[in-house]
C-alpha atoms as a PDB file:
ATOM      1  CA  UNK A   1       0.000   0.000   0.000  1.00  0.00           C
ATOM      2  CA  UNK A   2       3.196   2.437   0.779  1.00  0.00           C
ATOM      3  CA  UNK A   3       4.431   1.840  -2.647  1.00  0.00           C
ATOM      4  CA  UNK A   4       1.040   2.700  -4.345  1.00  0.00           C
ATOM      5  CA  UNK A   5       0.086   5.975  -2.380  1.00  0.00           C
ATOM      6  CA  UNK A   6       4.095   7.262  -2.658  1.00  0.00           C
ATOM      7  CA  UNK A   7       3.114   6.884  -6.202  1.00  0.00           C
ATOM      8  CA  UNK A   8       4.723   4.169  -7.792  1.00  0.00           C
ATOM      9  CA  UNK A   9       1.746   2.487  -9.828  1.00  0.00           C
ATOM     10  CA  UNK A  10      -0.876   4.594 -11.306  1.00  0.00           C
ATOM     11  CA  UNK A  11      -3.796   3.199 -10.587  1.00  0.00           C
ATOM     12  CA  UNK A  12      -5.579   1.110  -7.416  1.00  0.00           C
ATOM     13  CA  UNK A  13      -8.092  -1.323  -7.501  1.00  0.00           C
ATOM     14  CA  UNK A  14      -9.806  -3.073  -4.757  1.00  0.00           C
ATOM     15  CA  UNK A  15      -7.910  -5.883  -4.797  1.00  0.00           C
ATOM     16  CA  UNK A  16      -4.525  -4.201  -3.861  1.00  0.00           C
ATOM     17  CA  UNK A  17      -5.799  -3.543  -0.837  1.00  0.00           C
ATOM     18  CA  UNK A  18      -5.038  -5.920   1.906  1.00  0.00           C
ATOM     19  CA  UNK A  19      -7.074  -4.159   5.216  1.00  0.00           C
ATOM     20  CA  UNK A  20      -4.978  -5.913   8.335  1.00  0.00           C
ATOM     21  CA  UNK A  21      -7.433  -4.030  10.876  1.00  0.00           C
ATOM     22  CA  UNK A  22      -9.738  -1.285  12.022  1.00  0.00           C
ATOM     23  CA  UNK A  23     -10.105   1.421  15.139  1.00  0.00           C
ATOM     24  CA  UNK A  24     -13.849   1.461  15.504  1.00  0.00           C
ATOM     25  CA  UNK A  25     -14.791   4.544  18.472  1.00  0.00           C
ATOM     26  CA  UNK A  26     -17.952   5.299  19.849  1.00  0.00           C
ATOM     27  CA  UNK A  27     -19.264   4.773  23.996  1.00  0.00           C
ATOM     28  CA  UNK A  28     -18.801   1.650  25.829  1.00  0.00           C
ATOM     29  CA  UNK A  29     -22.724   0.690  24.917  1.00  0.00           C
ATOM     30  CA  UNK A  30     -22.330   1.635  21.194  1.00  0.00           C
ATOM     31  CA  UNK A  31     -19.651  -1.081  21.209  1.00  0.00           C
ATOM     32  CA  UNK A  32     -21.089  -3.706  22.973  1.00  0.00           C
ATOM     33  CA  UNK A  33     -23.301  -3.848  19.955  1.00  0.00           C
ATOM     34  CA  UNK A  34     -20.466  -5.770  18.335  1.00  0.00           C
ATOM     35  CA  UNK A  35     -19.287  -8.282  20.926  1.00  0.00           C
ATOM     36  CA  UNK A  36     -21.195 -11.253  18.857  1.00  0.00           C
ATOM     37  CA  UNK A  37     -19.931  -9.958  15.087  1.00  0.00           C
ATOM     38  CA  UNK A  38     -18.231 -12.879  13.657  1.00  0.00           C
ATOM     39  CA  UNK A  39     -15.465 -11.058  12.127  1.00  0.00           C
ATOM     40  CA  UNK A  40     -14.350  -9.081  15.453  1.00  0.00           C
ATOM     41  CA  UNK A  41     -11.339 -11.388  16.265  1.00  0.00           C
ATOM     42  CA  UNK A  42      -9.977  -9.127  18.932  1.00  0.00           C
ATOM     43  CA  UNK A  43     -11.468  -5.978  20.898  1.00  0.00           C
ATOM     44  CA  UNK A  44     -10.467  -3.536  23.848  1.00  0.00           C
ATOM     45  CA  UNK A  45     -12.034  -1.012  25.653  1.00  0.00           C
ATOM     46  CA  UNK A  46      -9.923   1.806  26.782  1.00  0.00           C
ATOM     47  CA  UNK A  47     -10.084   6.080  26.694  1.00  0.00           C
ATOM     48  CA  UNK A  48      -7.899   8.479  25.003  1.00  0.00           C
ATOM     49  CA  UNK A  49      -7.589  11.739  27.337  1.00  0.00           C
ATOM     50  CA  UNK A  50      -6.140  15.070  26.745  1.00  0.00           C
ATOM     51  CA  UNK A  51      -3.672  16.573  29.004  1.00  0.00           C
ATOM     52  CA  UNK A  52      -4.210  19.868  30.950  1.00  0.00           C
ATOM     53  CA  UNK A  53      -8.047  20.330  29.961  1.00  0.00           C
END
């Protein structure tokens, strides 16, 4: 995927693309919508902060 977006091939088609995972967001009972989707392999919880605010 580095080689095509730095440019090296011209065109992309869908099946260059090789999608190794996701970051899905949302609250902790948006989520829970997706503990029995077959293709979730592996899931955490956990909360991104911002210092000083």
């Amino acid at each position: 995927m580095y080689r095509y977006l730095k440019g090296d091939h011209a065109n992309i088609s869908p099946q260059d693309i090789k999608v190794l995972g996701v970051v899905v967001t949302g609250s902790a009972s948006e989520l829970t919508e997706l503990m029995n989707v077959k293709e979730i392999r592996a899931a955490e919880l956990g909360v991104t902060i911002v210092p000083n605010k």
